[in-house]
C-alpha atoms as a PDB file:
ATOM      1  CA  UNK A   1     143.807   3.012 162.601  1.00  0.00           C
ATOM      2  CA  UNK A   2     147.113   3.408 160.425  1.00  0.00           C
ATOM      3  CA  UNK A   3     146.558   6.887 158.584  1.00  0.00           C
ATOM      4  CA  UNK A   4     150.499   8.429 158.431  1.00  0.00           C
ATOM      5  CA  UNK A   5     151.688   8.754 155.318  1.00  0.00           C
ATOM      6  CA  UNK A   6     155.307   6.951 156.209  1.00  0.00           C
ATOM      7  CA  UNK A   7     153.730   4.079 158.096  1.00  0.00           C
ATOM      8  CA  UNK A   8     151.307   3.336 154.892  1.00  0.00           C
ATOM      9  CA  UNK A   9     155.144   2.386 153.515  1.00  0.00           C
ATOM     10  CA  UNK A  10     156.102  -0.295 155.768  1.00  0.00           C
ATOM     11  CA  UNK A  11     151.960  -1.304 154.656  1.00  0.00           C
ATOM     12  CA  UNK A  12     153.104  -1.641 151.001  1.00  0.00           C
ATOM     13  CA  UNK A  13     156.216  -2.851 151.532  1.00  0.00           C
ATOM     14  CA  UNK A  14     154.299  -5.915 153.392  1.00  0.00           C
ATOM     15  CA  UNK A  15     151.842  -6.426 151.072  1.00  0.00           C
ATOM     16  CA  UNK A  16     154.069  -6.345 147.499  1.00  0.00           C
ATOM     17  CA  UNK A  17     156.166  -9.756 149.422  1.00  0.00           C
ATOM     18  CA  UNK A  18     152.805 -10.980 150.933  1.00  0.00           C
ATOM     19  CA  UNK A  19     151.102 -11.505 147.492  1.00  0.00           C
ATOM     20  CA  UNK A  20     154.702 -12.370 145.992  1.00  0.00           C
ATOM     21  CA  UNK A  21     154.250 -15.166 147.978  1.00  0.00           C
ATOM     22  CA  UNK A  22     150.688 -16.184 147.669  1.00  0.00           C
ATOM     23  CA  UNK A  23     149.380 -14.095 150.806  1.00  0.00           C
ATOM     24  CA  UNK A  24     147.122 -11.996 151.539  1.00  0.00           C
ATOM     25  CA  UNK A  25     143.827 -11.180 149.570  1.00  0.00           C
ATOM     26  CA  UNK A  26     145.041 -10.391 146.251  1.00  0.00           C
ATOM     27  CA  UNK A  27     142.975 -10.710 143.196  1.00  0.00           C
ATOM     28  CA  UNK A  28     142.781 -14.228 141.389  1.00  0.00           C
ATOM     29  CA  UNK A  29     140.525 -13.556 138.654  1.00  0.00           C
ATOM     30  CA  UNK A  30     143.903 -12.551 136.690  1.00  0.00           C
ATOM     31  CA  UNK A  31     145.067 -15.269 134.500  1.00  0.00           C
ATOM     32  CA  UNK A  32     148.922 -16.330 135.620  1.00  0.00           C
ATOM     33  CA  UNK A  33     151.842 -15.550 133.408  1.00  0.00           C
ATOM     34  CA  UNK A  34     152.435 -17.752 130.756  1.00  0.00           C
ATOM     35  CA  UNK A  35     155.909 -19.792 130.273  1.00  0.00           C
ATOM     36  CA  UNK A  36     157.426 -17.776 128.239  1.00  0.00           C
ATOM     37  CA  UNK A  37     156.272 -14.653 129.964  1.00  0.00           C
ATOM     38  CA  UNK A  38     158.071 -15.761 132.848  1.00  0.00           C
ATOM     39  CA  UNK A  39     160.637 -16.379 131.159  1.00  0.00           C
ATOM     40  CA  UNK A  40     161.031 -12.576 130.387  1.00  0.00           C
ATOM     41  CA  UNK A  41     160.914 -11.323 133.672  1.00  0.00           C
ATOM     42  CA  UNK A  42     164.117  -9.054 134.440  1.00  0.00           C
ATOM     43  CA  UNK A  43     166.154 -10.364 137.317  1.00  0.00           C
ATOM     44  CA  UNK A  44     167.193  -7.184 139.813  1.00  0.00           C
ATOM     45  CA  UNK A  45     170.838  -5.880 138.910  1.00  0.00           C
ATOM     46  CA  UNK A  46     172.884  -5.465 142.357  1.00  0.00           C
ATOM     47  CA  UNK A  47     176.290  -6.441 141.296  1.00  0.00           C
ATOM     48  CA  UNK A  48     177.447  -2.790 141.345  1.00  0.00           C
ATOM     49  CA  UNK A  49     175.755  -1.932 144.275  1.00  0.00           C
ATOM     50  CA  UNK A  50     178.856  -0.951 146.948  1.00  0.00           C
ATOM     51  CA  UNK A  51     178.854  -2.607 150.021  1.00  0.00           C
ATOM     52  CA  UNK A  52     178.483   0.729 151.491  1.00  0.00           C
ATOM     53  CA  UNK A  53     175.325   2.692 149.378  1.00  0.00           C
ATOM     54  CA  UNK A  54     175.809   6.132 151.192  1.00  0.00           C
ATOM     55  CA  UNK A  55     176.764   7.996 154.152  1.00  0.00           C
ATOM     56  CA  UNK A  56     174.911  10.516 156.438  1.00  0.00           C
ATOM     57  CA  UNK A  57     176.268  12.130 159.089  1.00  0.00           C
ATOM     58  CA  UNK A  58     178.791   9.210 159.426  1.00  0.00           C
ATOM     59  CA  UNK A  59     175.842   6.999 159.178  1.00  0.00           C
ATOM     60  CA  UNK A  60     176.246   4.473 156.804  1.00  0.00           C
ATOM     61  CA  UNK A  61     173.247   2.724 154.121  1.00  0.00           C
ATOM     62  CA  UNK A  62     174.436  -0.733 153.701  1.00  0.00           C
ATOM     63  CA  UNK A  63     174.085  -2.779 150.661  1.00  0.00           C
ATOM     64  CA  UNK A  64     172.014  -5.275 152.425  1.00  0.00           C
ATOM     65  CA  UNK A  65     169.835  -2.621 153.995  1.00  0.00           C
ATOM     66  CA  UNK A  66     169.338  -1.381 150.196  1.00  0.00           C
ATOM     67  CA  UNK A  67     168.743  -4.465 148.463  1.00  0.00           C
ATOM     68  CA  UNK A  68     166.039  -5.358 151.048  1.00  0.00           C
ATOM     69  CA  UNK A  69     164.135  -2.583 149.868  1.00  0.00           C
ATOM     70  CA  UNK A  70     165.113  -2.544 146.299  1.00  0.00           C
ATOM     71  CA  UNK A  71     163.960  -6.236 145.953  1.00  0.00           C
ATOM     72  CA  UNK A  72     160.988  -5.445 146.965  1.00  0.00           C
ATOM     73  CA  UNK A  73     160.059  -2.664 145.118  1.00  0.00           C
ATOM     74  CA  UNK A  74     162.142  -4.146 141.933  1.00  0.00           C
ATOM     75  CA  UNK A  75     159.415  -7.186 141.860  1.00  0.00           C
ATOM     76  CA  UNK A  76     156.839  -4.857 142.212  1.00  0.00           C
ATOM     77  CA  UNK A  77     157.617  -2.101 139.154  1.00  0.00           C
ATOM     78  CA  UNK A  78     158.887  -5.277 137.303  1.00  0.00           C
ATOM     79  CA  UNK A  79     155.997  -7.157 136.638  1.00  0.00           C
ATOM     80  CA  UNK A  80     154.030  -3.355 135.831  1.00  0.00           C
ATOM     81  CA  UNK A  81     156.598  -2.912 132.811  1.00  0.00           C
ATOM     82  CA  UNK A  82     155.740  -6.320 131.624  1.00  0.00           C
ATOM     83  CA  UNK A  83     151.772  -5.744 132.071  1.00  0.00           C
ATOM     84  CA  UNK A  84     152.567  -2.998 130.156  1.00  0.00           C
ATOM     85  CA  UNK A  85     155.257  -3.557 127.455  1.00  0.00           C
ATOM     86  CA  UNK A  86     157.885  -0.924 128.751  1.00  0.00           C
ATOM     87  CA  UNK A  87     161.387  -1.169 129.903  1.00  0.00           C
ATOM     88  CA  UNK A  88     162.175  -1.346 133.236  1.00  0.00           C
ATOM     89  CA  UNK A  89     165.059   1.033 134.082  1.00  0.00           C
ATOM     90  CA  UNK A  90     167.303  -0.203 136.855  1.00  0.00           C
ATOM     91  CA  UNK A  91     169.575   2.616 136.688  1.00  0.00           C
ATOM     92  CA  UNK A  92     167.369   5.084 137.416  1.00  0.00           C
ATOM     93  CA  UNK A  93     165.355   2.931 140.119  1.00  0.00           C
ATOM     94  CA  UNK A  94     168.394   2.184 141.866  1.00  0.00           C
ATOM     95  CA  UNK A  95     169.314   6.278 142.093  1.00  0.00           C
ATOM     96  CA  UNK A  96     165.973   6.871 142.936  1.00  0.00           C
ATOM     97  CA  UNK A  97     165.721   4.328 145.689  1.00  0.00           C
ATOM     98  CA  UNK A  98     169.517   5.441 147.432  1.00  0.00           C
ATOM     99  CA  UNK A  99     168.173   9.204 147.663  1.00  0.00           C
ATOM    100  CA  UNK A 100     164.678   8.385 149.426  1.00  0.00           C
ATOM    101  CA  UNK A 101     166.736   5.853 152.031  1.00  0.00           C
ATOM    102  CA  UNK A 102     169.605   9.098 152.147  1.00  0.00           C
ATOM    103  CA  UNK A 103     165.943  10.954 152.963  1.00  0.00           C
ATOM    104  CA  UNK A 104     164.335   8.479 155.525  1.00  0.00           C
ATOM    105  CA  UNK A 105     167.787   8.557 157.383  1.00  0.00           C
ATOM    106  CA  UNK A 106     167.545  11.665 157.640  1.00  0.00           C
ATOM    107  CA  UNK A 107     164.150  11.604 159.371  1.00  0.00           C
ATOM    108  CA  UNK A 108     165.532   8.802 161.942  1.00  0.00           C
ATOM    109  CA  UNK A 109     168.074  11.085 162.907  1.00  0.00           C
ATOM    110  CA  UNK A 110     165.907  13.901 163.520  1.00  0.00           C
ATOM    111  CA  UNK A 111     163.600  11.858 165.160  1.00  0.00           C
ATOM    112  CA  UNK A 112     166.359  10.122 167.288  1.00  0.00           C
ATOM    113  CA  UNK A 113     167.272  14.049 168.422  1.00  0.00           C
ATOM    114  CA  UNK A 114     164.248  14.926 169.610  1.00  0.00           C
ATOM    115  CA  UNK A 115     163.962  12.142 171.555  1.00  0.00           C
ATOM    116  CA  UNK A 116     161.513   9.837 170.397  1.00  0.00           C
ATOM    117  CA  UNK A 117     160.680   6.453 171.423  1.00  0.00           C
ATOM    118  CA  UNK A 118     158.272   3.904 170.467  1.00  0.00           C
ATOM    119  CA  UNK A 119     157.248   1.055 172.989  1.00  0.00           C
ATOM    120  CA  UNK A 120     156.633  -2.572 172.663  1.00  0.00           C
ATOM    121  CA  UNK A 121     153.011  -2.153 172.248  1.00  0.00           C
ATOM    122  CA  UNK A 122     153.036   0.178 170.090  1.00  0.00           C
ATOM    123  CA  UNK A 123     154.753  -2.254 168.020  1.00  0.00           C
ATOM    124  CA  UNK A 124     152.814  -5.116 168.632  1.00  0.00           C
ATOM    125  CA  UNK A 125     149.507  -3.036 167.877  1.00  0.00           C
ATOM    126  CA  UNK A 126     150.911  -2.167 164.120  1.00  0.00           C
ATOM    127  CA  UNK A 127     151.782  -5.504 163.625  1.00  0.00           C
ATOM    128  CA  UNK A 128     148.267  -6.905 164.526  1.00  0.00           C
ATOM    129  CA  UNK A 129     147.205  -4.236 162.204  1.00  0.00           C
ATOM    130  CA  UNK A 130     149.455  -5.490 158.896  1.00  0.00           C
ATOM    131  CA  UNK A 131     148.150  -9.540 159.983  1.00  0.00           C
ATOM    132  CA  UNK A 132     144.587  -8.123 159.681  1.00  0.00           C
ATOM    133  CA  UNK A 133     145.099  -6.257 156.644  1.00  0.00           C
ATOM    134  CA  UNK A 134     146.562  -8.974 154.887  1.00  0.00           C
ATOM    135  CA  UNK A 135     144.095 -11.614 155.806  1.00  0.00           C
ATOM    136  CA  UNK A 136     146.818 -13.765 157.749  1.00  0.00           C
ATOM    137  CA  UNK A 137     146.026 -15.547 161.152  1.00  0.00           C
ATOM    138  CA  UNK A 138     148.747 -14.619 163.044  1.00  0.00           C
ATOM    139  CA  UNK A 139     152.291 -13.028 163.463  1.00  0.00           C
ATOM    140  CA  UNK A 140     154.034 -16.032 163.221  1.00  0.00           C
ATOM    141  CA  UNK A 141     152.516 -16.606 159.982  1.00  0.00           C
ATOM    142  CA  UNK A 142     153.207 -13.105 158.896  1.00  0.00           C
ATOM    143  CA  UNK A 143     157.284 -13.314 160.135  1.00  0.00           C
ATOM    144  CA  UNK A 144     157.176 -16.902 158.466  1.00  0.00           C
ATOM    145  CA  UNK A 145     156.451 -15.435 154.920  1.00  0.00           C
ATOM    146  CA  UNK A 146     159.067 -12.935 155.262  1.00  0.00           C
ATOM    147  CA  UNK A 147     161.699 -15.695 156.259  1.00  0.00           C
ATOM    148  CA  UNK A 148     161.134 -17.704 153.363  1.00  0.00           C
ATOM    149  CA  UNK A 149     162.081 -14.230 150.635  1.00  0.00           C
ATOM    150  CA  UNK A 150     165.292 -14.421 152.797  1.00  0.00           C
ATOM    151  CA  UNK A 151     163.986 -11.487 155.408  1.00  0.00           C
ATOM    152  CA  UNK A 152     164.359 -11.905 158.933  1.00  0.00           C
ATOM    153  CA  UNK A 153     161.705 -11.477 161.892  1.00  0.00           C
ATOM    154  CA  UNK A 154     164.046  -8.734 163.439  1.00  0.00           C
ATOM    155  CA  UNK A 155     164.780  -7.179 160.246  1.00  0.00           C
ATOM    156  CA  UNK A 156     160.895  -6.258 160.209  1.00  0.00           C
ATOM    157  CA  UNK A 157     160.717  -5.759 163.641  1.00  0.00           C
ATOM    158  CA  UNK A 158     163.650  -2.755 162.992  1.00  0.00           C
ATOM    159  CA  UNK A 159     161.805  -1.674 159.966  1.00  0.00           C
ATOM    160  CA  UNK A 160     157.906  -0.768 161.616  1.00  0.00           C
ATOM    161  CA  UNK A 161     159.550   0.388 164.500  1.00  0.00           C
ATOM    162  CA  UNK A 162     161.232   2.894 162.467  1.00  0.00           C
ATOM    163  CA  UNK A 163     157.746   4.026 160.634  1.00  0.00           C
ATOM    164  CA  UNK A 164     156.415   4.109 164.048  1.00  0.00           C
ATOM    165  CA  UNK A 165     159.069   6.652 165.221  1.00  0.00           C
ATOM    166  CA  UNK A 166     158.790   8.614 162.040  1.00  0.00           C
ATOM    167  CA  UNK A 167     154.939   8.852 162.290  1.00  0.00           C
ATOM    168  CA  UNK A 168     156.072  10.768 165.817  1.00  0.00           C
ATOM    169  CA  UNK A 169     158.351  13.099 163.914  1.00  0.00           C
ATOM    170  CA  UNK A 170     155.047  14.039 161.525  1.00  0.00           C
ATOM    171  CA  UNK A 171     153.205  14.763 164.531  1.00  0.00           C
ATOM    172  CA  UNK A 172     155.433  16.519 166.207  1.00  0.00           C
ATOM    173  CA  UNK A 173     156.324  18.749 162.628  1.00  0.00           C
ATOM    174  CA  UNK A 174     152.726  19.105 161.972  1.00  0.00           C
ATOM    175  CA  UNK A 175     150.824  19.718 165.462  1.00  0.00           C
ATOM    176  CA  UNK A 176     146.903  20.550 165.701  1.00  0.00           C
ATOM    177  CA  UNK A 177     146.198  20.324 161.881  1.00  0.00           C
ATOM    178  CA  UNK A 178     141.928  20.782 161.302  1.00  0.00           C
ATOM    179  CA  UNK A 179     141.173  21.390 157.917  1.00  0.00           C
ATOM    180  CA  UNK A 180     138.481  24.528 157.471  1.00  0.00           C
ATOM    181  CA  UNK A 181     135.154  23.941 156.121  1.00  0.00           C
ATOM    182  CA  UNK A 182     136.505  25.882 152.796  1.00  0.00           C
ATOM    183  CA  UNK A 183     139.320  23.362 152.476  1.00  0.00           C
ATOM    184  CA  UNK A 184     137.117  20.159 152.707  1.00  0.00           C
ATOM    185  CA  UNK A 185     134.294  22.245 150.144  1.00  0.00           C
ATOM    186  CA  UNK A 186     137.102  22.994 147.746  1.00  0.00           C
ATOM    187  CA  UNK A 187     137.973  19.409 147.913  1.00  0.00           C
ATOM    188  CA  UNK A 188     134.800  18.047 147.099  1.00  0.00           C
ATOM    189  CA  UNK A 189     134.202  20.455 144.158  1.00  0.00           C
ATOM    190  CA  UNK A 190     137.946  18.534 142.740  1.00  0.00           C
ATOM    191  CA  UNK A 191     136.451  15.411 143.309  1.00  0.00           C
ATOM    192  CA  UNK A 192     132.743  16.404 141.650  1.00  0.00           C
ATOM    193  CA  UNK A 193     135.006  17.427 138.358  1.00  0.00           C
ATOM    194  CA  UNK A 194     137.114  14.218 138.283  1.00  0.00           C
ATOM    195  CA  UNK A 195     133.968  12.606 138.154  1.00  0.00           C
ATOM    196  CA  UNK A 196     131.965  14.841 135.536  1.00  0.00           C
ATOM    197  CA  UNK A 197     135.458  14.904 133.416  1.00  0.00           C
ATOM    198  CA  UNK A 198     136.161  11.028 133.383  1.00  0.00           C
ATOM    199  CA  UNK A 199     132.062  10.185 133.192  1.00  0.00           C
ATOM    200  CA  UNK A 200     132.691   8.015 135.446  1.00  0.00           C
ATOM    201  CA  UNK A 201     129.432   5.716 135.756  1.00  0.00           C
ATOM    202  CA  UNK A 202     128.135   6.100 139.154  1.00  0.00           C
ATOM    203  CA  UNK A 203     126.254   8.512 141.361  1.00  0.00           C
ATOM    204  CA  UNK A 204     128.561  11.206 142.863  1.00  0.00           C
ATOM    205  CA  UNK A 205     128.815  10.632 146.418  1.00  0.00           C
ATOM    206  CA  UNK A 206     127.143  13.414 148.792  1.00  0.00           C
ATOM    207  CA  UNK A 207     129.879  15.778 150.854  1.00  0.00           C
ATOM    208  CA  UNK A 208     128.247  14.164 153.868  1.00  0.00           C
ATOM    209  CA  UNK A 209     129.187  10.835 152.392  1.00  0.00           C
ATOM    210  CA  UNK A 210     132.918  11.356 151.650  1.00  0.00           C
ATOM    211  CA  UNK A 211     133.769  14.255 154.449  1.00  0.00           C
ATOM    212  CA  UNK A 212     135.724  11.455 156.527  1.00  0.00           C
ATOM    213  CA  UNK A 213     137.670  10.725 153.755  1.00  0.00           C
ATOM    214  CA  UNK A 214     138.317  14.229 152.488  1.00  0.00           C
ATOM    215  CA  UNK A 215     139.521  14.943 155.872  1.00  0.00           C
ATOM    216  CA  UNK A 216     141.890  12.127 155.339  1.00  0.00           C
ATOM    217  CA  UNK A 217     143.342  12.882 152.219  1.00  0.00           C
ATOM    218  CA  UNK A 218     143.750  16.970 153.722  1.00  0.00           C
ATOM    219  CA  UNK A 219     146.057  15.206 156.557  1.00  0.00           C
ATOM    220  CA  UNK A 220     147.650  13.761 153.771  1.00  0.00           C
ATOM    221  CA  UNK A 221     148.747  16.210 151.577  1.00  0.00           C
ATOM    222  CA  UNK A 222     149.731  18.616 154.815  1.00  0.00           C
ATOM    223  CA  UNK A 223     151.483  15.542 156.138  1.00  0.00           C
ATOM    224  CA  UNK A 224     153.583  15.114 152.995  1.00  0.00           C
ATOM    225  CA  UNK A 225     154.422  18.659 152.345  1.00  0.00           C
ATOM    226  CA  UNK A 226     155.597  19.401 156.590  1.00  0.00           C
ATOM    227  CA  UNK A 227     157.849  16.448 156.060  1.00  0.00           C
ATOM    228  CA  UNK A 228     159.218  17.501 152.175  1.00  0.00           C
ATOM    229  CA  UNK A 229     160.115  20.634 153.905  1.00  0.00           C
ATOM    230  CA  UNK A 230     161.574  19.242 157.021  1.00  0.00           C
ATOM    231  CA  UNK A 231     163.771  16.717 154.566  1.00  0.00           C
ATOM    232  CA  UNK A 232     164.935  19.830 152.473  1.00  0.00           C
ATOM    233  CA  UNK A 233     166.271  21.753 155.205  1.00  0.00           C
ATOM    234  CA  UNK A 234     168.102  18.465 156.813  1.00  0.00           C
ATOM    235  CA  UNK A 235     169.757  18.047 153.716  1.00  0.00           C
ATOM    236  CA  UNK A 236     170.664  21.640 153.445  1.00  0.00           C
ATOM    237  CA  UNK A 237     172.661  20.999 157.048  1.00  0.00           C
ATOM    238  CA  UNK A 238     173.631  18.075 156.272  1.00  0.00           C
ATOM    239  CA  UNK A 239     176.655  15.804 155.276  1.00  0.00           C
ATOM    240  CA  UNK A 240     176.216  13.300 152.416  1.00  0.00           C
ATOM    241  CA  UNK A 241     178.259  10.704 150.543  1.00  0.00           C
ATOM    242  CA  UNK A 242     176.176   8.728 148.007  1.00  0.00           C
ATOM    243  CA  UNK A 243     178.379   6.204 146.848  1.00  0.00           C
ATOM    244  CA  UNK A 244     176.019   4.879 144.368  1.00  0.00           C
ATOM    245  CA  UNK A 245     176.105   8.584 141.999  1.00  0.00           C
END
């Protein structure tokens, strides 16, 4: 089962091309964009992007390594400001983007210190997973997708290998994590409120009903807060060039 917080990324990052392209199970009640709608959608701006994004630690972020993931994301937020009528701003995405890839290099540095590796299988097993997920009937179909939006079957292979050796580096920050009775309880009682204050027009799940998933979401935010931390303090040590600011 995936459940890290960083591999759920790669998950996203799959899914956002996969139903791009027509994959996956994505919902096709929604009426298509009309003509002119289409017309309207903004094309991604990467003509100032450097060749070289950033640097850390003499590592460099390179523009193709940036527009990968800004492409994907860019489609994404794009057609959200059109659903709703705003302005999508570039700018900001863009410096946005550069300082989370600044952050996940970071990580893979740390991760590559301490030694971590991830196997074949492991890979393999993840990408089963993401073919499953996405309602696809095999890898080669999956790779195949990604090769027509211009990505390449190693490029992906790189890219869940990476989340794979990141979720190691959450383990490793976090260790035996069990959340207390008292935790899960005060959870529930959050979730009982969200339901009472947005009358929301169902029948409150039981604790005994949603305790798996309370558990989850505990990992979660203890997952994301370790690794906020950990990031902080590697940037504190760190040496940075963002060539994009």
């Amino acid at each position: 089962m995936i459940k890290k917080w960083l591999t759920s990324i790669i998950l996203v990052f799959l899914a956002t091309v996969l139903v791009a392209c027509g994959g996956g199970d994505a919902d096709q009640s929604e009426p298509a964009p009309s003509g002119e709608d289409q017309l309207q959608m903004p094309e991604p701006e990467l003509d100032d992007v450097p060749d070289l994004v950033a640097e850390v630690n003499n590592e460099g972020i390179t523009k193709a390594d940036f527009e990968l993931t800004y492409i994907s994301q860019f489609e994404q937020l794009a057609m959200q400001a059109q659903m709703t009528g705003q302005q999508l701003d570039q700018d900001q995405l863009k410096a946005e983007l550069v300082e989370s890839m600044i952050n996940q290099e970071l990580l893979r540095q740390e991760a590559d210190r301490r030694g971590f590796e991830v196997t074949e299988d492991d890979v393999n097993t993840l990408i089963e997973e993401i073919v499953e997920l996405n309602g696809l009937e095999s890898r080669e179909e999956l790779f195949a997708v990604f090769e027509e939006q211009g990505t390449s079957e190693q490029e992906i292979l790189n890219q869940i290998e990476l989340q794979l050796k990141l979720d190691q580096l959450i383990d490793d920050e976090v260790g035996d994590f069990e959340p207390t009775q008292d935790e899960l309880e005060r959870l529930y009682d959050e979730l009982v409120t969200q339901y009472e204050e947005l009358e929301i027009d169902e029948e409150i799940p039981t604790f005994e009903e949603v305790q798996s998933d309370l558990e989850q979401e505990l990992h979660y935010q203890v997952e994301s807060e370790t690794i906020m931390t950990l990031v902080e303090a590697l940037r504190a040590d760190a040496e940075i060039k963002n060539h994009m600011g």
